[in-house]
N, C-alpha and C. Protein backbone atom coordinates (compact mmCIF):
# COMPACT_ATOMS: atom_id res chain seq x y z
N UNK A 1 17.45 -24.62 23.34
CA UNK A 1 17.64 -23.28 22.79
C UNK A 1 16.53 -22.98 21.82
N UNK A 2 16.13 -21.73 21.54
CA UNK A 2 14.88 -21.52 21.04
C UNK A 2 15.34 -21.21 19.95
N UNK A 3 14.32 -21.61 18.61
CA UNK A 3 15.07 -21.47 17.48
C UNK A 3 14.80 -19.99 16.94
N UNK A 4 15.44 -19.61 15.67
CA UNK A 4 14.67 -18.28 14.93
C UNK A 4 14.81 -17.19 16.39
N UNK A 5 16.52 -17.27 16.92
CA UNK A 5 16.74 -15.98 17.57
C UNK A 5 17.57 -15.21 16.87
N UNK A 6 18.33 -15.43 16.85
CA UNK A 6 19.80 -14.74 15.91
C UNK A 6 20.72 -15.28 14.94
N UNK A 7 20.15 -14.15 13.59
CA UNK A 7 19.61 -13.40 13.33
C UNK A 7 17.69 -14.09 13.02
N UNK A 8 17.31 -13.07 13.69
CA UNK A 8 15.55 -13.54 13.43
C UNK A 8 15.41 -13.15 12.04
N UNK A 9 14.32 -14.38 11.35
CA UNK A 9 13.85 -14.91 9.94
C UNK A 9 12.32 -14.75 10.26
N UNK A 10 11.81 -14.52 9.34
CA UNK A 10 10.50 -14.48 8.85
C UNK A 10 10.14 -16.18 9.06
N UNK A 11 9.16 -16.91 9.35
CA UNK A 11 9.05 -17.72 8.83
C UNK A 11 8.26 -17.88 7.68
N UNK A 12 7.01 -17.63 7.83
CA UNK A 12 6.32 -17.54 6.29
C UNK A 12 6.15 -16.41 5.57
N UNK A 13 6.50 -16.02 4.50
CA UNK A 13 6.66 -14.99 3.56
C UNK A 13 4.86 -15.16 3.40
N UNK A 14 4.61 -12.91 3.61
CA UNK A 14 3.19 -13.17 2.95
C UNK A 14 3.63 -12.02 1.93
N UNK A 15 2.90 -11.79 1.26
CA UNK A 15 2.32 -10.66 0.06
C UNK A 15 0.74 -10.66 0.36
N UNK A 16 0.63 -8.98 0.54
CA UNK A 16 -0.67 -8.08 0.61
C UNK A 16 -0.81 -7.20 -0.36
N UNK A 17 -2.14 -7.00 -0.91
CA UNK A 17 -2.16 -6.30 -1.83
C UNK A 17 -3.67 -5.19 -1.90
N UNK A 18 -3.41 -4.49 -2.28
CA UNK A 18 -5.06 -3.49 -2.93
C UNK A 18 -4.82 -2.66 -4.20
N UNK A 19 -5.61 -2.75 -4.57
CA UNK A 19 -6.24 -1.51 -5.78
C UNK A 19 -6.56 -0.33 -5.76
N UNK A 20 -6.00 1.07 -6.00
CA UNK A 20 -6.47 1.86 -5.78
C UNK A 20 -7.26 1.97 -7.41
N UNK A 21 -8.75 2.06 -7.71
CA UNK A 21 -9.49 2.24 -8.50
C UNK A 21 -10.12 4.29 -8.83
N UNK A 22 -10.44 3.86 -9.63
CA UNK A 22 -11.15 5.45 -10.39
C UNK A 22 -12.31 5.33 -9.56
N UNK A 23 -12.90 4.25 -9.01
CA UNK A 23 -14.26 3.63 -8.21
C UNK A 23 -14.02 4.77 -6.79
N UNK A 24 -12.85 4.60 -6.20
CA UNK A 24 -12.49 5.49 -5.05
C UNK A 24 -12.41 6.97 -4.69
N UNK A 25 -12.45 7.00 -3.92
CA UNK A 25 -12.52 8.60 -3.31
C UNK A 25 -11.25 8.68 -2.80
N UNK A 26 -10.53 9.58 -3.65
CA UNK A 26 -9.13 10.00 -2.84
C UNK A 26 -9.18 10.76 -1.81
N UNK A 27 -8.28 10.87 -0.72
CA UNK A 27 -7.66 10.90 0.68
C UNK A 27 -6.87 12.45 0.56
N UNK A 28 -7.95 13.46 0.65
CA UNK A 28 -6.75 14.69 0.37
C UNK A 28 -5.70 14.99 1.82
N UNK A 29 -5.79 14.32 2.89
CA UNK A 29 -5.42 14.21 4.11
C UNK A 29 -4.62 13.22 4.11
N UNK A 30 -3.42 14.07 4.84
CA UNK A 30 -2.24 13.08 5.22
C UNK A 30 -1.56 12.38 6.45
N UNK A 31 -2.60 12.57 7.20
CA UNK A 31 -2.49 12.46 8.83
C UNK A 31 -2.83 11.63 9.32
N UNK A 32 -3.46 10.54 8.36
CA UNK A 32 -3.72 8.89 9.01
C UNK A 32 -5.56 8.91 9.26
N UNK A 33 -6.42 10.27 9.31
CA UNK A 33 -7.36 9.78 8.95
C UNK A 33 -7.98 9.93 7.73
N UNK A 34 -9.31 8.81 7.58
CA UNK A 34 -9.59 8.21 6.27
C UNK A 34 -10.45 7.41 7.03
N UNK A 35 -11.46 6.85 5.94
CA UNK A 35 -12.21 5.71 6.15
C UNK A 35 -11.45 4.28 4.90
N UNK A 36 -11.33 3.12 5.78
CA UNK A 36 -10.81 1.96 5.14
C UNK A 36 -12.26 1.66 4.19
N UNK A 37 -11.99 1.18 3.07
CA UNK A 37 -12.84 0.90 1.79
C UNK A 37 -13.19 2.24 1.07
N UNK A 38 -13.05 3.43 1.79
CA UNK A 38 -13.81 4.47 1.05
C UNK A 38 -12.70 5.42 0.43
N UNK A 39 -11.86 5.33 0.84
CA UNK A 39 -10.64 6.82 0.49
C UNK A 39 -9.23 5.97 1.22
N UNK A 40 -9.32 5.04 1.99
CA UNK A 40 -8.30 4.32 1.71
C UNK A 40 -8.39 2.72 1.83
N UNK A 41 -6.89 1.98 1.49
CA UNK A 41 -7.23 0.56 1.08
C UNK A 41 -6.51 -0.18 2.19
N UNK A 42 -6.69 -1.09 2.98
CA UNK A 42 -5.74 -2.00 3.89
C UNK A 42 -5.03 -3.04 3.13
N UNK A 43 -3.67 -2.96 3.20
CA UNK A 43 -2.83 -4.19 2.33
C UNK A 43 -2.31 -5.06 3.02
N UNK A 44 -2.50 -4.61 4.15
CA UNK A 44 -1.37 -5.77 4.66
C UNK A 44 -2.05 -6.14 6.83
N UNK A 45 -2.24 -7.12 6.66
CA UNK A 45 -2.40 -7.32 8.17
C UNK A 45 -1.55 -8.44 8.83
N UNK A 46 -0.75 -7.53 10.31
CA UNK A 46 0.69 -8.49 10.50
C UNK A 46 -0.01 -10.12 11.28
N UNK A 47 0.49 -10.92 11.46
CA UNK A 47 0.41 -12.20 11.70
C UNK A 47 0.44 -12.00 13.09
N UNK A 48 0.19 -13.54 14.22
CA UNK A 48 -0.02 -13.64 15.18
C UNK A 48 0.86 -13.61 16.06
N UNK A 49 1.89 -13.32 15.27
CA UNK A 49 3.74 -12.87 16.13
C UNK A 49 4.29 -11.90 15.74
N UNK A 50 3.19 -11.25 15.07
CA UNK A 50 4.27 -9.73 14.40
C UNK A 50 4.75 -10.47 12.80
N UNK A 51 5.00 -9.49 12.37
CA UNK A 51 4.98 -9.25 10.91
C UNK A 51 6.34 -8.42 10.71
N UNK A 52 7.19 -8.67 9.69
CA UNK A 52 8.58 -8.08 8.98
C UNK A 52 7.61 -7.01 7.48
N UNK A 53 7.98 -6.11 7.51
CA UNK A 53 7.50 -5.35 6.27
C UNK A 53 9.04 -4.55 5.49
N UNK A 54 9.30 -5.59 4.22
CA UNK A 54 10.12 -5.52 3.43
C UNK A 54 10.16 -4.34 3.03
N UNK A 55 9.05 -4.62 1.86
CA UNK A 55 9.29 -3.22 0.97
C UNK A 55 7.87 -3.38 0.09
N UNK A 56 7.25 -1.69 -0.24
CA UNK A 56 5.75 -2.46 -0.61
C UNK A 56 6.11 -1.46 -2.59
N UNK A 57 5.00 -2.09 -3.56
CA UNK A 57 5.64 -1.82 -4.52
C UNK A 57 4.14 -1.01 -5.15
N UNK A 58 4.38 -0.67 -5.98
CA UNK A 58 3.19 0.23 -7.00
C UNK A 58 3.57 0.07 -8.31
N UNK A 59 2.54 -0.46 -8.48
CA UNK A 59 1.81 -0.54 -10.29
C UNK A 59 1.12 -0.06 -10.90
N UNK A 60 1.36 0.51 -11.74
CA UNK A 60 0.11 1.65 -12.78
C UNK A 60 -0.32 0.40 -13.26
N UNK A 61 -1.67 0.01 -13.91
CA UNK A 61 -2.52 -0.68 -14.30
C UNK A 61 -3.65 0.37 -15.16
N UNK A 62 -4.06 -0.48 -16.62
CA UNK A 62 -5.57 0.50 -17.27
C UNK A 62 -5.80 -0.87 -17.69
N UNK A 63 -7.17 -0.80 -17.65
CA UNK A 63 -8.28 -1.60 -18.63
C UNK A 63 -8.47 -1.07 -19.82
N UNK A 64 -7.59 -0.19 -20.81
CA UNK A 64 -8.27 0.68 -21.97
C UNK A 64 -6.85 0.76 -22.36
N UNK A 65 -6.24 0.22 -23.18
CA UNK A 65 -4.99 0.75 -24.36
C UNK A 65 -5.08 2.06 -24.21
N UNK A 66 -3.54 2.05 -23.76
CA UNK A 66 -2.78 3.71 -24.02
C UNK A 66 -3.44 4.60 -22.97
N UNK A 67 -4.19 4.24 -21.78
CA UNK A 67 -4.90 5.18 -20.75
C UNK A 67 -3.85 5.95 -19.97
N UNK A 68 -3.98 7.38 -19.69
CA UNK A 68 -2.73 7.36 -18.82
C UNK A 68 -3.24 7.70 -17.61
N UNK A 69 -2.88 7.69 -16.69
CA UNK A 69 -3.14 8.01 -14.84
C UNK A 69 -3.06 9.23 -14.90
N UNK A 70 -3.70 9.08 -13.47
CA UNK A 70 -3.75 10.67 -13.40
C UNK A 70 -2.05 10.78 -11.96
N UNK A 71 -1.68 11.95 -11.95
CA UNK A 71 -0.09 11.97 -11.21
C UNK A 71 -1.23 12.43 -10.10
N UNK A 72 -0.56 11.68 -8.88
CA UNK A 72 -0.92 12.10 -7.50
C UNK A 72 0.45 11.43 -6.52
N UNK A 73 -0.16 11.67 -5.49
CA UNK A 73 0.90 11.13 -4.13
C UNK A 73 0.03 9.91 -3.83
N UNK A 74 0.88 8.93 -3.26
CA UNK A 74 0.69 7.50 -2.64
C UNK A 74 1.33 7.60 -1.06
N UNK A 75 -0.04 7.38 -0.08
CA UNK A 75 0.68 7.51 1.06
C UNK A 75 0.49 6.11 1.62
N UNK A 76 1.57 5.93 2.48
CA UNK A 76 1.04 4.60 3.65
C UNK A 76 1.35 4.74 4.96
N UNK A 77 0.32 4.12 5.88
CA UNK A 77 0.23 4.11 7.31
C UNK A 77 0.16 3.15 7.77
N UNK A 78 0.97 2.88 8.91
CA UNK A 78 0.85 2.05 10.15
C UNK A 78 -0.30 2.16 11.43
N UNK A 79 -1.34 1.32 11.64
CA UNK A 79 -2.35 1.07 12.06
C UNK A 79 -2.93 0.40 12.90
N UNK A 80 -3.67 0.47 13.93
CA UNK A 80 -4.28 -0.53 14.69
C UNK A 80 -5.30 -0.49 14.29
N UNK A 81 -6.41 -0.28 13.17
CA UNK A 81 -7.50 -0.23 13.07
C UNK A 81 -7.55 -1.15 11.54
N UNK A 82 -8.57 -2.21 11.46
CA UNK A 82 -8.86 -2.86 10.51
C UNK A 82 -9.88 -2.82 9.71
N UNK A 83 -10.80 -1.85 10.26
CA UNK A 83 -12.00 -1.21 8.71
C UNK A 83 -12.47 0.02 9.62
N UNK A 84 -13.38 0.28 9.02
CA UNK A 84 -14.30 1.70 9.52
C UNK A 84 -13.49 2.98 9.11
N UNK A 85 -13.87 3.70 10.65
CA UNK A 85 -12.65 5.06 10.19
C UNK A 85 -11.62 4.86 11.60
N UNK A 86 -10.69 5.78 10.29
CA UNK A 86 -9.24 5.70 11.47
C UNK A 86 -9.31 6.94 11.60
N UNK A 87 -8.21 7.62 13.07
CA UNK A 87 -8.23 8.76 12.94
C UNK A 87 -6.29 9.26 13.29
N UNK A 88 -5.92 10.47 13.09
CA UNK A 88 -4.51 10.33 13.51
C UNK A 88 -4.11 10.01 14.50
N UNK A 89 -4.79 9.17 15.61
CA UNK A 89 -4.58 9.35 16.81
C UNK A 89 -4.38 7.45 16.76
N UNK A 90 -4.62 6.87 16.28
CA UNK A 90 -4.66 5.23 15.59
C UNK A 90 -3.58 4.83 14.33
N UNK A 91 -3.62 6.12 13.70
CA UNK A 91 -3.29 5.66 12.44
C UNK A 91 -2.54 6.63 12.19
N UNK A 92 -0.55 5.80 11.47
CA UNK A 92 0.31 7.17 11.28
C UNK A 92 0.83 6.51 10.24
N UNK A 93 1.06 7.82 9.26
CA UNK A 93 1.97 7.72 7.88
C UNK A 93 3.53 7.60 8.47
N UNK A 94 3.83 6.75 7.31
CA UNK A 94 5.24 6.52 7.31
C UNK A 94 6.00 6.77 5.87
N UNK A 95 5.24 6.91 4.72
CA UNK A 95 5.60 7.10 3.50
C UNK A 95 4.61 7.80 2.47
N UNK A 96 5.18 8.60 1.87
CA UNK A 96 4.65 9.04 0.73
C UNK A 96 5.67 9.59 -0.70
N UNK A 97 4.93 8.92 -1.96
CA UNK A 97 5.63 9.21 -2.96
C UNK A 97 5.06 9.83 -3.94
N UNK A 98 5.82 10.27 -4.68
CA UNK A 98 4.53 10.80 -6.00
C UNK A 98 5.09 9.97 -6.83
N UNK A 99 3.77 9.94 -7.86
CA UNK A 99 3.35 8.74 -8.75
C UNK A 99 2.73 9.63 -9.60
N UNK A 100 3.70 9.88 -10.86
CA UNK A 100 3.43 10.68 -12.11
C UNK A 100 2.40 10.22 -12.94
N UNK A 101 2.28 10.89 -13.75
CA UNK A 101 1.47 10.32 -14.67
C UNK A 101 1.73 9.19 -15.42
N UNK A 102 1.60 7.87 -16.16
CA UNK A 102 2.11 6.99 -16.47
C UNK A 102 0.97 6.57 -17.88
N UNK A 103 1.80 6.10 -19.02
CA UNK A 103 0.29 5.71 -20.00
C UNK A 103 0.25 4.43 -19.73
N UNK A 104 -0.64 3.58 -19.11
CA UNK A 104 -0.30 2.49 -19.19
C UNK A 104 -0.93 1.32 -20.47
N UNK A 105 -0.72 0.25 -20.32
CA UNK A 105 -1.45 -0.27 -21.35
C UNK A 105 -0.81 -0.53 -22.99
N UNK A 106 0.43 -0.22 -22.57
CA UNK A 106 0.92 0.46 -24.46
C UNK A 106 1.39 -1.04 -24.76
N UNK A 107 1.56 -0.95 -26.16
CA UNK A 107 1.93 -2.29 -26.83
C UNK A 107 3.43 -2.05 -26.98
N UNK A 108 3.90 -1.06 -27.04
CA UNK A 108 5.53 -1.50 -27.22
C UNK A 108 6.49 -0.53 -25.75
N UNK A 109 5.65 -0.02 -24.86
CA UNK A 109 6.55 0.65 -24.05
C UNK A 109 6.01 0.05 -22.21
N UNK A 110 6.68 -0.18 -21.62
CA UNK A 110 6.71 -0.62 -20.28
C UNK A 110 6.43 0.55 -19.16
N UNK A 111 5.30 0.66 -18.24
CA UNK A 111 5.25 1.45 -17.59
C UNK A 111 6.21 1.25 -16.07
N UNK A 112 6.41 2.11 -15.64
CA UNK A 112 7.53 1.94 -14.51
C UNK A 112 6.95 1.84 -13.26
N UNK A 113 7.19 0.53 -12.57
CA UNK A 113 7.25 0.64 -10.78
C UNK A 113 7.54 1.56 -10.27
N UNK A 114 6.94 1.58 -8.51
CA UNK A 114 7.70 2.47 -8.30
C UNK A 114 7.61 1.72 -6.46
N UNK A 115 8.91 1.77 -6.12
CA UNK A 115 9.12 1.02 -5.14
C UNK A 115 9.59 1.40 -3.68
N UNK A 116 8.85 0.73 -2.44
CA UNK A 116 9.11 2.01 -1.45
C UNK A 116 9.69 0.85 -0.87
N UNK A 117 10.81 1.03 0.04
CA UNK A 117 11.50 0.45 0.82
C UNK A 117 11.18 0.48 2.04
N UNK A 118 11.15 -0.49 3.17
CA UNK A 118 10.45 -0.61 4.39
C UNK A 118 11.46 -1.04 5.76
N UNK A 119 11.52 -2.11 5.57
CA UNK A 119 12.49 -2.93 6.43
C UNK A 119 12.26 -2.96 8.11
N UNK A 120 10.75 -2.97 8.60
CA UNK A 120 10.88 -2.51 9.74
C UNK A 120 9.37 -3.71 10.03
N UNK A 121 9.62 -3.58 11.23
CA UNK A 121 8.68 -4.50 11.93
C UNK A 121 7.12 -4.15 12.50
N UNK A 122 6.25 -5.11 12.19
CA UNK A 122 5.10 -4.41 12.98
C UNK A 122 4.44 -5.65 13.83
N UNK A 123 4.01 -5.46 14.84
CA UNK A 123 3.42 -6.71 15.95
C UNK A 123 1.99 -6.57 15.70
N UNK A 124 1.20 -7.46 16.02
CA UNK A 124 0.32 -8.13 15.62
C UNK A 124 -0.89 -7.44 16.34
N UNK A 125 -1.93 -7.37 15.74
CA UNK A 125 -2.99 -6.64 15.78
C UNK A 125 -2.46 -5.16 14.69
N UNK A 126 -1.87 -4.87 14.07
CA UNK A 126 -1.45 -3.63 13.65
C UNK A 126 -1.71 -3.70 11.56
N UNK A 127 -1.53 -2.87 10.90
CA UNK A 127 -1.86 -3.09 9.58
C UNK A 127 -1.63 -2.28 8.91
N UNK A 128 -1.37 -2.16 7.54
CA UNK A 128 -0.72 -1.45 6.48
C UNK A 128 -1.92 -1.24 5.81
N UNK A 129 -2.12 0.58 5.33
CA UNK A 129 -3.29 0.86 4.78
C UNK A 129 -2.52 2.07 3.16
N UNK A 130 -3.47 2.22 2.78
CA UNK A 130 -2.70 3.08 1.42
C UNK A 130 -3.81 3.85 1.15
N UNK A 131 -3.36 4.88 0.99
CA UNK A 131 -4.25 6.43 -0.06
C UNK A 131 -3.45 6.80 -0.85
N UNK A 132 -4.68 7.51 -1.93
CA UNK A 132 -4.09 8.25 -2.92
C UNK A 132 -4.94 9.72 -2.70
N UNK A 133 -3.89 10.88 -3.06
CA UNK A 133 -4.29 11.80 -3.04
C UNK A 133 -5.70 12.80 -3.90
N UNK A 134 -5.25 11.81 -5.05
CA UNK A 134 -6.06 11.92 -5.96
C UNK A 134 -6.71 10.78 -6.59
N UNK A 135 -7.88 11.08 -7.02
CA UNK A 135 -8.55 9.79 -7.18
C UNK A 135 -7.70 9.13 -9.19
N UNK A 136 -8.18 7.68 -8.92
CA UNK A 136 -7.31 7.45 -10.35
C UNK A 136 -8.04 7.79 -11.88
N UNK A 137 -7.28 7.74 -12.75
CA UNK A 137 -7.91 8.18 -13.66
C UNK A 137 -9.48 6.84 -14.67
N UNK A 138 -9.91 7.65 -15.22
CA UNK A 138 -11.27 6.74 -15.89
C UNK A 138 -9.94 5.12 -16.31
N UNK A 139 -10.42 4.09 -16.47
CA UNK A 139 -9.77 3.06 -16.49
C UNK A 139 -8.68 3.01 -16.21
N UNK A 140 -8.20 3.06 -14.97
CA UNK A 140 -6.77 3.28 -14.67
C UNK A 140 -6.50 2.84 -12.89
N UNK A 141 -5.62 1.91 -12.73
CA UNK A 141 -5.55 2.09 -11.46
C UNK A 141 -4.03 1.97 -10.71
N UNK A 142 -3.85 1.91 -9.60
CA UNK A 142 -2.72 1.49 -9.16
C UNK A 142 -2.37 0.72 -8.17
N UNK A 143 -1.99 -0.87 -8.33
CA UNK A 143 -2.14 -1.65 -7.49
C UNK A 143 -1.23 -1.54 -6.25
N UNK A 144 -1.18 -1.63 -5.36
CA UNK A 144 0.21 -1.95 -4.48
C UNK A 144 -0.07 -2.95 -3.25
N UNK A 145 1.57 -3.46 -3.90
CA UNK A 145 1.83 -4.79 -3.45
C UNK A 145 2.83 -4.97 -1.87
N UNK A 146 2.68 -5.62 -0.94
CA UNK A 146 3.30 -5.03 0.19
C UNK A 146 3.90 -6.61 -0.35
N UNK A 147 5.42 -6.91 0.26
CA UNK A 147 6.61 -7.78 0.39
C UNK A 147 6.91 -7.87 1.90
N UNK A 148 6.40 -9.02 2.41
CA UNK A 148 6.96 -8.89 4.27
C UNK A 148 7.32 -10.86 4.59
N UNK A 149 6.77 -10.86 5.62
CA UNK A 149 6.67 -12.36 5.90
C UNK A 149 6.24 -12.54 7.77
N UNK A 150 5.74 -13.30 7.79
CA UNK A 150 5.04 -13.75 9.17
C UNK A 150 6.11 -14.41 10.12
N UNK A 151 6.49 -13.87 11.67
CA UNK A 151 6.96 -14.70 12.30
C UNK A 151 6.51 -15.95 13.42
């Protein structure tokens, strides 16, 4: 009997991650095209049996005490394309949130996550990419973290 049928398990847990930086060119397009490195970031690429995608998370981040972000939307897409440009015809959104302004950096106050829920599967050759609508503010960025695992 073959193992890891019912209920199917991840076997190795990964975490993917990118930066959206002030360095970047935001993505005023929501339709899946973009160029990967330039206006958007790839976080996540599924494994050689397909990939489980949990839930992916966002972090305000500054290099500068008390900086605050600038508020934009955070989108993510499901993908067969792993750099260059994608176009909507490759590449489709599945989420978008807005992501307020946030100060980050402070000495006595905690800036807030903000967390997208997933729970769905992607097979192999395929990949998780992220834009921001707006580019981030002067020392300021927002990391996001994808939660899945490899089967």
């Amino acid at each position: 009997m073959a193992a890891n049928t019912a209920p199917i398990f991840t076997e190795t847990p990964v975490v993917g991650a990118g930066i959206w930086t002030s360095s970047t060119t935001a993505n005023v397009k929501s339709d899946g095209a973009g160029t990967i490195a330039t206006d958007m970031v790839k976080l996540f690429t599924a494994g050689t049996d397909g990939s489980f995608i949990n839930r992916i998370r966002l972090q305000p981040a500054a290099s500068t005490a008390a900086t605050a972000t600038t508020a934009t939307v955070a989108r993510f897409y499901v993908s067969t394309i792993s750099s260059s440009t994608t176009t909507r015809a490759d590449t489709f959104p599945f989420a978008e949130v807005a992501c307020p302004a946030q100060t980050a950096d402070q000495t006595t106050t905690a800036t807030n996550y903000i967390e997208i829920p997933c729970g769905f599967y992607i097979p192999t050759g395929y990949y998780i990419h992220f834009s921001m609508h707006h580019a981030a503010a002067t020392n300021t960025s927002w990391a996001a973290i994808v939660f899945g695992g490899n089967y």
